[in-house]
N, C-alpha and C. Protein backbone atom coordinates (compact mmCIF):
# COMPACT_ATOMS: atom_id res chain seq x y z
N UNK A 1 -2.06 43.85 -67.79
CA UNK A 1 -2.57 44.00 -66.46
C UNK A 1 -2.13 45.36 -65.91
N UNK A 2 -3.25 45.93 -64.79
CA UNK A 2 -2.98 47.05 -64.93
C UNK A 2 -1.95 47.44 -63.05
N UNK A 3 -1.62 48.01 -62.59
CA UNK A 3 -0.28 47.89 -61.35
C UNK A 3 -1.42 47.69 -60.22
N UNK A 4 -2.73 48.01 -61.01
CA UNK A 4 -3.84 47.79 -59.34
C UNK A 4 -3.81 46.52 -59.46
N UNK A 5 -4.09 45.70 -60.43
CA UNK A 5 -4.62 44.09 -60.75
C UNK A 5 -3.49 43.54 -60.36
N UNK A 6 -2.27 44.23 -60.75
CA UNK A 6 -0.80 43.13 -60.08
C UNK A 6 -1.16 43.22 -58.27
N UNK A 7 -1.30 44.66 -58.29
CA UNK A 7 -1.06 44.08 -56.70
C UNK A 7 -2.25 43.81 -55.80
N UNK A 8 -3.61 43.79 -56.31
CA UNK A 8 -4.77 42.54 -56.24
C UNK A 8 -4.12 41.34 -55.99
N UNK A 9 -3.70 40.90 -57.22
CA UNK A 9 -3.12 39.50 -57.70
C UNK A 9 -2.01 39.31 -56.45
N UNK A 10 -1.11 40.08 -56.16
CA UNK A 10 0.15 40.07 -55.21
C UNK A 10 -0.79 39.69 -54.00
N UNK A 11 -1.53 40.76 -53.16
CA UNK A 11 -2.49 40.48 -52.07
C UNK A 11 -3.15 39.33 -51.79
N UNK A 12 -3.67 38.76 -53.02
CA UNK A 12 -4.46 37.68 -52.91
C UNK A 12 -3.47 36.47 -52.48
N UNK A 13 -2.27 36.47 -53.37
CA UNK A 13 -1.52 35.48 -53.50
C UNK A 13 -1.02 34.88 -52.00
N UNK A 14 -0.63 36.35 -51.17
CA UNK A 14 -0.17 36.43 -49.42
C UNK A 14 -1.43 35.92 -49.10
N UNK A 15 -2.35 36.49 -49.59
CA UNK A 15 -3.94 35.79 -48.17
C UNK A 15 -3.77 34.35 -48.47
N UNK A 16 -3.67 33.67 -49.47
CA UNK A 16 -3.76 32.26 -49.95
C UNK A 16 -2.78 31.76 -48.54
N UNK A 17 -1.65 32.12 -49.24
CA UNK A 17 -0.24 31.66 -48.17
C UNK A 17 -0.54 31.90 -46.69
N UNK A 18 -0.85 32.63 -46.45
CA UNK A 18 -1.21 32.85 -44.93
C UNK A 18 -2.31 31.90 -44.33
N UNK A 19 -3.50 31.87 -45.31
CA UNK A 19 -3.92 30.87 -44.93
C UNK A 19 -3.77 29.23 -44.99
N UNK A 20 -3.15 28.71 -45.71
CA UNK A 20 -2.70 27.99 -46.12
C UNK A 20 -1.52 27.04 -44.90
N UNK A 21 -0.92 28.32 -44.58
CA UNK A 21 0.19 28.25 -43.38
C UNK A 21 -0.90 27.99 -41.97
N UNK A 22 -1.90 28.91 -41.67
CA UNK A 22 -2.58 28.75 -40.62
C UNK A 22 -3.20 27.29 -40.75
N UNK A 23 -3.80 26.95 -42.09
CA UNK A 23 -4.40 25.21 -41.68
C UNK A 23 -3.14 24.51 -41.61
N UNK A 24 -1.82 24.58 -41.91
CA UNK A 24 -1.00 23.85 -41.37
C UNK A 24 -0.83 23.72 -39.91
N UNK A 25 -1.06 25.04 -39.79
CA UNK A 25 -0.48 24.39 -38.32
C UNK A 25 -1.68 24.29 -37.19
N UNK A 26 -3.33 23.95 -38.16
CA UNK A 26 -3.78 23.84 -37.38
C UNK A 26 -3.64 22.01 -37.34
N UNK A 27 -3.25 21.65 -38.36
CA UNK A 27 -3.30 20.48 -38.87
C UNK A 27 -2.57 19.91 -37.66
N UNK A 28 -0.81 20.74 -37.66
CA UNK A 28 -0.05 20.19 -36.71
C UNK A 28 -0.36 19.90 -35.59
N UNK A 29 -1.43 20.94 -34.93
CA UNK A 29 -2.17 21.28 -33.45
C UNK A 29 -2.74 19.75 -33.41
N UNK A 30 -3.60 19.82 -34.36
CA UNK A 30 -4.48 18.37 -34.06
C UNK A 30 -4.21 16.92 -34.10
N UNK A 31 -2.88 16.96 -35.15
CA UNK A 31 -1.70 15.84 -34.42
C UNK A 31 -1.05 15.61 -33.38
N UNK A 32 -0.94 16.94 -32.93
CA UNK A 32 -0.05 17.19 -31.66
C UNK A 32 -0.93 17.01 -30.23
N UNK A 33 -1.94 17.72 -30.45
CA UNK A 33 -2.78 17.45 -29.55
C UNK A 33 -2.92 16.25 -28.85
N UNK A 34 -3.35 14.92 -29.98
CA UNK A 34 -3.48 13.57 -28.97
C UNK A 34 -2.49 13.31 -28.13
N UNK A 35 -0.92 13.56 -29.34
CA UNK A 35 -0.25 13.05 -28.66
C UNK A 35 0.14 13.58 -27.20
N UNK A 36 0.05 15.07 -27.43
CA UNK A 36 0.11 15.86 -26.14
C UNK A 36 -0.94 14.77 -24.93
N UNK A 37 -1.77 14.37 -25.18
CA UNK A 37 -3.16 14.02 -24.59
C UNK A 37 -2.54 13.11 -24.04
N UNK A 38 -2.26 12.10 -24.96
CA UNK A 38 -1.58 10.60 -24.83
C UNK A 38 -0.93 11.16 -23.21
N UNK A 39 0.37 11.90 -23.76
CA UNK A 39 1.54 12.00 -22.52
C UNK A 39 0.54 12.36 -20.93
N UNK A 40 -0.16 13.38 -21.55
CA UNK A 40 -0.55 13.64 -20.15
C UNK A 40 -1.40 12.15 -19.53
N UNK A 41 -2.10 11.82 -20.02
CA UNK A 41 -2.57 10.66 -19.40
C UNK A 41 -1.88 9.47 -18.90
N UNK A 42 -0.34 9.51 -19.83
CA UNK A 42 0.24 8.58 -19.19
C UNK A 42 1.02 8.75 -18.14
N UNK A 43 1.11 10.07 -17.89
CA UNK A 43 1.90 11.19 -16.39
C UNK A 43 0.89 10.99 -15.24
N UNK A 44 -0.66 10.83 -15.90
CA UNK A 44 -1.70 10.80 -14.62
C UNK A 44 -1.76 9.16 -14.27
N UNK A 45 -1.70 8.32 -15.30
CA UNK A 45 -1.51 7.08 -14.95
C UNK A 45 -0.81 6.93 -13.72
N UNK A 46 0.61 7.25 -14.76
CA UNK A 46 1.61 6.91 -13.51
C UNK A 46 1.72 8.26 -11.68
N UNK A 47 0.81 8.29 -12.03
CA UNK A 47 0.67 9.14 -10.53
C UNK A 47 0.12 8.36 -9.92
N UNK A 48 -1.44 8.10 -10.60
CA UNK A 48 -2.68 6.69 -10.25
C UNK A 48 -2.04 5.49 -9.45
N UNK A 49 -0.63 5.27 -10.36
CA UNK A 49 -0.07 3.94 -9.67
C UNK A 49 0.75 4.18 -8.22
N UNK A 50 1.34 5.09 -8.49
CA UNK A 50 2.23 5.12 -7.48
C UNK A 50 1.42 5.62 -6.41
N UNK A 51 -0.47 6.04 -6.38
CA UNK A 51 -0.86 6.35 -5.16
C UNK A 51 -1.52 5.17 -4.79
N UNK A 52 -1.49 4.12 -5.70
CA UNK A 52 -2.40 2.94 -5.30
C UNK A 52 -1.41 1.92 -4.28
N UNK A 53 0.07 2.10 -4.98
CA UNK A 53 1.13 1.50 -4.10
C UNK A 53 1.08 2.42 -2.95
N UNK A 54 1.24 3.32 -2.46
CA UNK A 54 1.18 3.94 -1.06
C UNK A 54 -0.17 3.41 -0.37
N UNK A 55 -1.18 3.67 -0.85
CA UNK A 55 -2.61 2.97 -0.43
C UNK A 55 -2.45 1.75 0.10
N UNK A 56 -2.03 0.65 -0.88
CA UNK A 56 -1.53 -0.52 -0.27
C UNK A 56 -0.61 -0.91 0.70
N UNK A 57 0.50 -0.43 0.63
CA UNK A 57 1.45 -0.26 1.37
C UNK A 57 0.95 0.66 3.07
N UNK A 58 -0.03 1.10 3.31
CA UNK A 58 -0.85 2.28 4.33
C UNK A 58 -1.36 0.58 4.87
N UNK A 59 -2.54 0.29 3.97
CA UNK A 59 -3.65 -0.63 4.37
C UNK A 59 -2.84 -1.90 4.52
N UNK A 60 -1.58 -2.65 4.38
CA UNK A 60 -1.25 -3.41 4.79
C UNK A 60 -0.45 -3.41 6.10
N UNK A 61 -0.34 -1.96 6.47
CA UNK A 61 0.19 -1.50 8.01
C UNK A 61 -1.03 -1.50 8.59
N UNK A 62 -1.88 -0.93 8.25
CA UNK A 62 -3.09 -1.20 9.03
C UNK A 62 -3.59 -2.52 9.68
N UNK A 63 -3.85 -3.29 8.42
CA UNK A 63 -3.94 -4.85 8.75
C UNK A 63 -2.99 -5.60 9.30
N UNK A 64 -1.73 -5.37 9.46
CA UNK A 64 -0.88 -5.66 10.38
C UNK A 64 -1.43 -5.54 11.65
N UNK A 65 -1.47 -3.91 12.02
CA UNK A 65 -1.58 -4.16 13.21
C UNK A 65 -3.40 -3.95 13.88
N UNK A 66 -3.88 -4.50 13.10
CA UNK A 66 -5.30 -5.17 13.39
C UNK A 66 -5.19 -6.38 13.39
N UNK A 67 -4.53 -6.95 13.05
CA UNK A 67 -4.49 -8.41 13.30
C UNK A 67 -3.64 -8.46 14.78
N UNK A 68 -2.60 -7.67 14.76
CA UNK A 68 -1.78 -7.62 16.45
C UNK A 68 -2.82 -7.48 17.60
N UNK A 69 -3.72 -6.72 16.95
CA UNK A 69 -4.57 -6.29 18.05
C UNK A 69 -5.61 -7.29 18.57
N UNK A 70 -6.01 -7.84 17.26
CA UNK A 70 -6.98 -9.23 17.37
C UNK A 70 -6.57 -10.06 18.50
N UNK A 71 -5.51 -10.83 18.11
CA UNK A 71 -4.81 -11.77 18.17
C UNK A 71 -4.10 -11.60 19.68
N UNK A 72 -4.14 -9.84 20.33
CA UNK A 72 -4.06 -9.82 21.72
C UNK A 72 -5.12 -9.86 22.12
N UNK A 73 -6.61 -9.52 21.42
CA UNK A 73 -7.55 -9.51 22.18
C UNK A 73 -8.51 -11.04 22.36
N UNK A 74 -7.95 -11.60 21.99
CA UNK A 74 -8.44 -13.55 21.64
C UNK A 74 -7.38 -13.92 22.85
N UNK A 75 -5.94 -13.59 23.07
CA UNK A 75 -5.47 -14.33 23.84
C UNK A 75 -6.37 -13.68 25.34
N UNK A 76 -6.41 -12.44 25.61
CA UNK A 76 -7.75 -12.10 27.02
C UNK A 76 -8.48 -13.15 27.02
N UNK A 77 -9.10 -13.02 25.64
CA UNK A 77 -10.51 -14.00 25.57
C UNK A 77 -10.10 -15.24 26.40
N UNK A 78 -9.10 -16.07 26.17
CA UNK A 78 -8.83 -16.99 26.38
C UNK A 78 -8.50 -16.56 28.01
N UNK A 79 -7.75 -16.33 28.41
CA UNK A 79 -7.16 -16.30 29.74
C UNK A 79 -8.46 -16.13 30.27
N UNK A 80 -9.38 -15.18 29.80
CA UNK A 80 -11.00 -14.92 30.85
C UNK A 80 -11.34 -16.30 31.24
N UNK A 81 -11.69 -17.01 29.71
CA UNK A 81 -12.09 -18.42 30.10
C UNK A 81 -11.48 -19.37 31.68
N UNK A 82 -10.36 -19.08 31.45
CA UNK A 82 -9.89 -20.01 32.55
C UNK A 82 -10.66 -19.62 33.87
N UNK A 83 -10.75 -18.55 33.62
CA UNK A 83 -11.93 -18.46 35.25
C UNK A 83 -13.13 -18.81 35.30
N UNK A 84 -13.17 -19.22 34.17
CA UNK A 84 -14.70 -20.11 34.38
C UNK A 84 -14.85 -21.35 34.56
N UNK A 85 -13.23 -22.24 34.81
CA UNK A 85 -13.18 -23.51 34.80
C UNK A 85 -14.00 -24.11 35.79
N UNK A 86 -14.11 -23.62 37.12
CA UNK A 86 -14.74 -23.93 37.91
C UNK A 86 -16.07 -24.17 38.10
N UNK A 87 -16.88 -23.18 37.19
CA UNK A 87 -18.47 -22.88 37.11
C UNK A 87 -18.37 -24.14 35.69
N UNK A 88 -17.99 -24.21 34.79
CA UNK A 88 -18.47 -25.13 33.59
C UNK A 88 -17.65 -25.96 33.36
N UNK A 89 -16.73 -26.37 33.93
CA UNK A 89 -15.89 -27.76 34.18
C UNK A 89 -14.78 -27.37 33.22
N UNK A 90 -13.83 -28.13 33.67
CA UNK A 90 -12.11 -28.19 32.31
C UNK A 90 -12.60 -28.31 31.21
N UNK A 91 -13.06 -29.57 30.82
CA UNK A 91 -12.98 -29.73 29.74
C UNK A 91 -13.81 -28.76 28.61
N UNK A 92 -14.80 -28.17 29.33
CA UNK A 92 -15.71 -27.38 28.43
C UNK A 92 -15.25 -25.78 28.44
N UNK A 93 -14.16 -25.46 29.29
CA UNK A 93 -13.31 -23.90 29.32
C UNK A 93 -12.44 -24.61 28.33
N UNK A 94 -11.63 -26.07 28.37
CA UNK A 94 -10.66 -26.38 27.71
C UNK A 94 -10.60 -25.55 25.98
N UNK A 95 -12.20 -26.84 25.56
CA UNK A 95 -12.61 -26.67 24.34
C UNK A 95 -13.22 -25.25 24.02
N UNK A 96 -13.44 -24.44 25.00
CA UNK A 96 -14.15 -22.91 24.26
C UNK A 96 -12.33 -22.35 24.01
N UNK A 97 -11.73 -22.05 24.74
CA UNK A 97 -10.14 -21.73 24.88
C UNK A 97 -9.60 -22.46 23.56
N UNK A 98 -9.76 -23.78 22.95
CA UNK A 98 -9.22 -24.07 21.98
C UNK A 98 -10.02 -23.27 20.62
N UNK A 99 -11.29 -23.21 20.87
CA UNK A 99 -11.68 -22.45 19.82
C UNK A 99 -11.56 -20.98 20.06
N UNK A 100 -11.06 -20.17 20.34
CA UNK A 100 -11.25 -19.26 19.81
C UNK A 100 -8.97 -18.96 20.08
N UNK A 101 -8.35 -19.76 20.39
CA UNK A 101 -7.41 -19.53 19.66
C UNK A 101 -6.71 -19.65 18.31
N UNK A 102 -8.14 -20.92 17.80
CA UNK A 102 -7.96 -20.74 16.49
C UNK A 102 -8.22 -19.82 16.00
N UNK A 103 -9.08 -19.56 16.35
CA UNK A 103 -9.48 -17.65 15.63
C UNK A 103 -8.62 -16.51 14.92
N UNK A 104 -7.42 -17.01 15.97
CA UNK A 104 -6.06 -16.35 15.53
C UNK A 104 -5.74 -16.22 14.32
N UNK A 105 -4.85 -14.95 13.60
CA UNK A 105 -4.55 -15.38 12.59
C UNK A 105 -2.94 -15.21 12.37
């Protein structure tokens, strides 16, 4: 062999290796990748959750005090009634006054 063909042969041998090395680590990339993927999704998960608990935790203050509010605005209801005892008799202010304090919650 002649010192050009050795170092042909030498050249070739590095391109092999080099490439060889690059599909490794593209190999690694594309293992790595899901798992990279995996994590992030399970980082967005857990963001997902902890904004669904604040959400809930918001909307059950809300409904709290929508129900406070109800529940003052049924007792009016009721007290109005009593001034109508006179025009539609006791017993029929009685029974509208009993229904709509059930209303309550």
């Amino acid at each position: 062999m002649t010192p050009e063909d050795e170092e042909f042969t030498r050249i070739e041998m590095e391109s092999r290796v080099k490439q060889e090395y690059v599909k490794s680590m593209n190999r690694k990339r594309q293992i790595a990748e899901p798992q990279d993927a995996v994590v992030h999704l399970m980082d967005e998960l857990a963001i997902a959750r902890i904004a669904v608990r604040e959400l809930g935790d918001r909307l059950s203050k809300v409904e709290k005090s929508n129900t406070q509010v109800r529940n003052e605005t049924l007792d009016e209801v009721t007290h109005e009634f009593e001034k109508l005892a006179i025009a539609f008799g006791v017993d029929t202010v009685h029974s509208f006054m009993i229904f709509v304090r059930e209303m309550k919650e």
